[in-house]
C-alpha atoms as a PDB file:
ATOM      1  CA  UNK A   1     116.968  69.728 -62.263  1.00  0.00           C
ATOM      2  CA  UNK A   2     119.083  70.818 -59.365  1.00  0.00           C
ATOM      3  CA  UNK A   3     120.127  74.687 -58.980  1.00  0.00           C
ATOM      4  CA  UNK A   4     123.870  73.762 -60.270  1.00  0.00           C
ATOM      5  CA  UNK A   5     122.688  72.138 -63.632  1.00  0.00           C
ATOM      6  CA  UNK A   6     122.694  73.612 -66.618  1.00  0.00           C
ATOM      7  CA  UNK A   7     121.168  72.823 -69.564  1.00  0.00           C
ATOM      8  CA  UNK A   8     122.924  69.906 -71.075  1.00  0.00           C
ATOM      9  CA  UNK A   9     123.888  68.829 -67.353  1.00  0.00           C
ATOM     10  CA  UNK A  10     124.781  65.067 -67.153  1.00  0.00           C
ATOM     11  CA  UNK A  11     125.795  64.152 -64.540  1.00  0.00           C
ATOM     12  CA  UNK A  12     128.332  61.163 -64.712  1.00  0.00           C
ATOM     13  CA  UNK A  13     129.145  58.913 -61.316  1.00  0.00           C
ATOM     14  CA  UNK A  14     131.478  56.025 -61.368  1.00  0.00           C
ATOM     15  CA  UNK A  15     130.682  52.959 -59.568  1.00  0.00           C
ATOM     16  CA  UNK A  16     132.073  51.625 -56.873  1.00  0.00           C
ATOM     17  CA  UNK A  17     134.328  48.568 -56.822  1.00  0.00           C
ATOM     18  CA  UNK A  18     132.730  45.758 -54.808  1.00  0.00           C
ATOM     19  CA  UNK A  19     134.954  42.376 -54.126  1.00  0.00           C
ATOM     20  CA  UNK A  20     135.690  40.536 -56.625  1.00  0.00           C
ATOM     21  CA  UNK A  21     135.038  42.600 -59.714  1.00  0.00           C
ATOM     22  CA  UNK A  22     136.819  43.067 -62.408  1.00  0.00           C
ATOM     23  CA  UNK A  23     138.485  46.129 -62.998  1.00  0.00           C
ATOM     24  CA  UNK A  24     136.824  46.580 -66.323  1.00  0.00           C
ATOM     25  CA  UNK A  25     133.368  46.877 -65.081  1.00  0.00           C
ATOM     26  CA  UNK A  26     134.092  50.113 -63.527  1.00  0.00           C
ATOM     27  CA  UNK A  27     135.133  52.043 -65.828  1.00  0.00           C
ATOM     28  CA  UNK A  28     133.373  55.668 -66.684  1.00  0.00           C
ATOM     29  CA  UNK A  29     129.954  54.737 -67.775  1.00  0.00           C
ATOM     30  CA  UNK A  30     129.630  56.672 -71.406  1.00  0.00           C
ATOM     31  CA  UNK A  31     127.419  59.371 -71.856  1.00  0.00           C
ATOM     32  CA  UNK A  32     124.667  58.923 -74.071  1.00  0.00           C
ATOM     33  CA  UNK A  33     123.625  62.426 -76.199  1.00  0.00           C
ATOM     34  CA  UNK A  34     120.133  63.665 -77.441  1.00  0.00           C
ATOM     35  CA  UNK A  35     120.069  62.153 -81.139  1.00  0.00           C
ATOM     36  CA  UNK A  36     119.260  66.142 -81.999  1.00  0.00           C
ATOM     37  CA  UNK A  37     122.661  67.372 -80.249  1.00  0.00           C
ATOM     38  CA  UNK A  38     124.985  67.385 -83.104  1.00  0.00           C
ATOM     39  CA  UNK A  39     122.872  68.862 -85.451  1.00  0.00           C
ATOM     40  CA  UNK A  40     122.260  71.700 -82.381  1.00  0.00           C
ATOM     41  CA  UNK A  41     125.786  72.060 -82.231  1.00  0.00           C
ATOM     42  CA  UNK A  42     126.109  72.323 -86.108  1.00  0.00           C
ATOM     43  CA  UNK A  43     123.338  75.478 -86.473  1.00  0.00           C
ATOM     44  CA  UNK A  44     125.459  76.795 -83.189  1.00  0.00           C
ATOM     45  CA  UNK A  45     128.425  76.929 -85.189  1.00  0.00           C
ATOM     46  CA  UNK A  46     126.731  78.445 -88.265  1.00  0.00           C
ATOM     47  CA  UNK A  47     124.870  81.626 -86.311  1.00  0.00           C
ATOM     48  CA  UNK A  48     128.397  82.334 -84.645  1.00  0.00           C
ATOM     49  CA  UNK A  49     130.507  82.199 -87.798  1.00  0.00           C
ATOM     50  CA  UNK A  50     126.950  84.094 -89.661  1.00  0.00           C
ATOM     51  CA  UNK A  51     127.784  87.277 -87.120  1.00  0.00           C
ATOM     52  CA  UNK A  52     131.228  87.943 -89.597  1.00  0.00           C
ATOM     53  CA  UNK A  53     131.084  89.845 -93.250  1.00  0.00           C
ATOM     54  CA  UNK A  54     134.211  88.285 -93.322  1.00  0.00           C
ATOM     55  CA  UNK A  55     135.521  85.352 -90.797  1.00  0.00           C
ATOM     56  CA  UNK A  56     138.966  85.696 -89.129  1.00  0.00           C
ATOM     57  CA  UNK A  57     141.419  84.240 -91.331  1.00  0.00           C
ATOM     58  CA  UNK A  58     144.848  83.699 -89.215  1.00  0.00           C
ATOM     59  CA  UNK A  59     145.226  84.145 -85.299  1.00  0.00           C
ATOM     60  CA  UNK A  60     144.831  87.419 -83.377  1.00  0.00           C
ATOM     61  CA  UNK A  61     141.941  88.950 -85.022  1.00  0.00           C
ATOM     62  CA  UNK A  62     139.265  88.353 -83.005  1.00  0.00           C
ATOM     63  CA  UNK A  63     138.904  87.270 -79.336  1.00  0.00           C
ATOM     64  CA  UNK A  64     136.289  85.698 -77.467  1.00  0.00           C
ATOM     65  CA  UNK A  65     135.387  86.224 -73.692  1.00  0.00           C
ATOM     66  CA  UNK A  66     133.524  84.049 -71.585  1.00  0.00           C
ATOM     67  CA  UNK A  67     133.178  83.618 -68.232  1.00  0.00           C
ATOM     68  CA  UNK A  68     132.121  80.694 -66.287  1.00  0.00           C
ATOM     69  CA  UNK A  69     130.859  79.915 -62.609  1.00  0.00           C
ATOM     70  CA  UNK A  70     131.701  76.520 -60.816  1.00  0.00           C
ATOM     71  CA  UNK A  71     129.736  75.968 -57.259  1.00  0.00           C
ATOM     72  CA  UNK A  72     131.688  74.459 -54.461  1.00  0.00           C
ATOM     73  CA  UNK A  73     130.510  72.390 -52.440  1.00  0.00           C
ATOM     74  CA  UNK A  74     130.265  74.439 -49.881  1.00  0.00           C
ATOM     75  CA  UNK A  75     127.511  76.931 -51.513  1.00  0.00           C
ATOM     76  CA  UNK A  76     130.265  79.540 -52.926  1.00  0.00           C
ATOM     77  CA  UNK A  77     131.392  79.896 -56.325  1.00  0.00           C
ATOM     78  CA  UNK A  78     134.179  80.652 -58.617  1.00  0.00           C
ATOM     79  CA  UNK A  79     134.520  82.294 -61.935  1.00  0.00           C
ATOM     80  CA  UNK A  80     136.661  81.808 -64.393  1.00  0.00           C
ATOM     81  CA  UNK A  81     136.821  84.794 -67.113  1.00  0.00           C
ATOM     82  CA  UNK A  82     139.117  82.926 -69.883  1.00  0.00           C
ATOM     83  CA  UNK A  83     139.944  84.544 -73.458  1.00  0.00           C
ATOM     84  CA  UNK A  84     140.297  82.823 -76.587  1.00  0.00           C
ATOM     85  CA  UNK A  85     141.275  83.136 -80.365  1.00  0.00           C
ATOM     86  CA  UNK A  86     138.327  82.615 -82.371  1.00  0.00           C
ATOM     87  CA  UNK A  87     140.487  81.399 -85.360  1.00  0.00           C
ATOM     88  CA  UNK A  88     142.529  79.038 -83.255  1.00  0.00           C
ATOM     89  CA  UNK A  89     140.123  78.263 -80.937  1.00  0.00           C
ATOM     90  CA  UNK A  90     143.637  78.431 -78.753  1.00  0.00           C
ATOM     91  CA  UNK A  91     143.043  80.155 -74.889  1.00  0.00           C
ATOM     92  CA  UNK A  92     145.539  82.578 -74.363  1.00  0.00           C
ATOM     93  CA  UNK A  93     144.579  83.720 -70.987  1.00  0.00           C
ATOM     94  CA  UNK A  94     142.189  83.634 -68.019  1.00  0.00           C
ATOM     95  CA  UNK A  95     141.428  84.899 -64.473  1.00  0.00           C
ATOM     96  CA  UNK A  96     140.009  82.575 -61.218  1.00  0.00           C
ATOM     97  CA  UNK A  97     137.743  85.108 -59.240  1.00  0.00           C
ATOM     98  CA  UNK A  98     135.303  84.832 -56.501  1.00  0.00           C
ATOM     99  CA  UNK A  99     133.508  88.234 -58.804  1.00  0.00           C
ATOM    100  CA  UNK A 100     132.568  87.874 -62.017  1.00  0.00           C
ATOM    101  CA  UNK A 101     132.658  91.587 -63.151  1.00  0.00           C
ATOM    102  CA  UNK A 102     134.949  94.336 -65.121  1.00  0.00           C
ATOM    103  CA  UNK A 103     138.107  93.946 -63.551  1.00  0.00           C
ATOM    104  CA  UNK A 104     137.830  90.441 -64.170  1.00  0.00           C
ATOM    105  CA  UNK A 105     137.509  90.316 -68.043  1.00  0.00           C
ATOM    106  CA  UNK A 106     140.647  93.199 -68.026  1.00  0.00           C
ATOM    107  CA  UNK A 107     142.936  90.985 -65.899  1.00  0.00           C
ATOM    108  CA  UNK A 108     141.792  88.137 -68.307  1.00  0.00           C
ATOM    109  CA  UNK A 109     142.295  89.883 -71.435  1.00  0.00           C
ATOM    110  CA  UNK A 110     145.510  91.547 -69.855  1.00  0.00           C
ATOM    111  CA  UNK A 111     147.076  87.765 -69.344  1.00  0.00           C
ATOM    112  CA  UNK A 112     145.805  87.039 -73.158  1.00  0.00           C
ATOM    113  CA  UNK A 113     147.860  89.732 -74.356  1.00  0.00           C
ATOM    114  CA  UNK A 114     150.888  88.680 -72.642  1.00  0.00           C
ATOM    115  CA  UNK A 115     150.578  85.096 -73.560  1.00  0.00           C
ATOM    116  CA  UNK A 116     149.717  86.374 -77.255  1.00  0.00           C
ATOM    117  CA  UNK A 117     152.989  88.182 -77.235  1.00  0.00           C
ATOM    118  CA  UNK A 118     154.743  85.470 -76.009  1.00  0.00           C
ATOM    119  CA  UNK A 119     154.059  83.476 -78.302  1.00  0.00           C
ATOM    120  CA  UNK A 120     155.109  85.970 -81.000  1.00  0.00           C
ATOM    121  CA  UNK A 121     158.700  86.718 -79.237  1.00  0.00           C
ATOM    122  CA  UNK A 122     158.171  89.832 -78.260  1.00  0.00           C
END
């Protein structure tokens, strides 16, 4: 496993057209999942919605932030600090940064609560 993948990395590569082909045989190849991934992705779901007494039950109660790194090519990075409803699962804001570090998340969850109140007219 290279330095830039992850776990659950796959990486997908489209073939190249050669003469004569049809234009069928190239499209995306499908990605085949570990038989055990949805039921992973199930008991995921259950510890995060386990961490509530009582779940969010409309928009605007409770946010997620997550940041994210993507490697150029050329050996640098970028991070993306985005914010999301939990209820909605709707992304209200997010900041591109070479850093990944406090001012950051702020200017991320600063953009949420503009969109947020944007979207509720004020």
């Amino acid at each position: 496993m290279g330095p830039s993948q992850g776990v659950g990395h796959v990486p997908i590569r489209r073939p190249r057209p050669v003469a004569g082909d049809r234009a069928a045989d190239h499209a995306p190849p499908r990605v085949l999942l570990a038989a055990d991934y949805q039921r992973e992705r199930r008991q995921l779901a259950a510890a995060r919605r386990a961490v509530f007494v009582t779940p969010p039950d409309r928009p605007n109660r409770v946010w997620q932030l997550d940041f994210s790194e993507f490697e150029t090519p050329g050996g640098g990075a970028w991070r993306i600090a985005a914010c999301t409803d939990y209820f909605s699962k709707y992304e209200l804001g997010w900041h591109l940064a070479l850093t990944g570090n406090q001012h950051d998340a702020v200017a991320a969850v600063e953009a949420a609560i503009g969109e947020a109140e944007d979207l509720a007219g004020r």
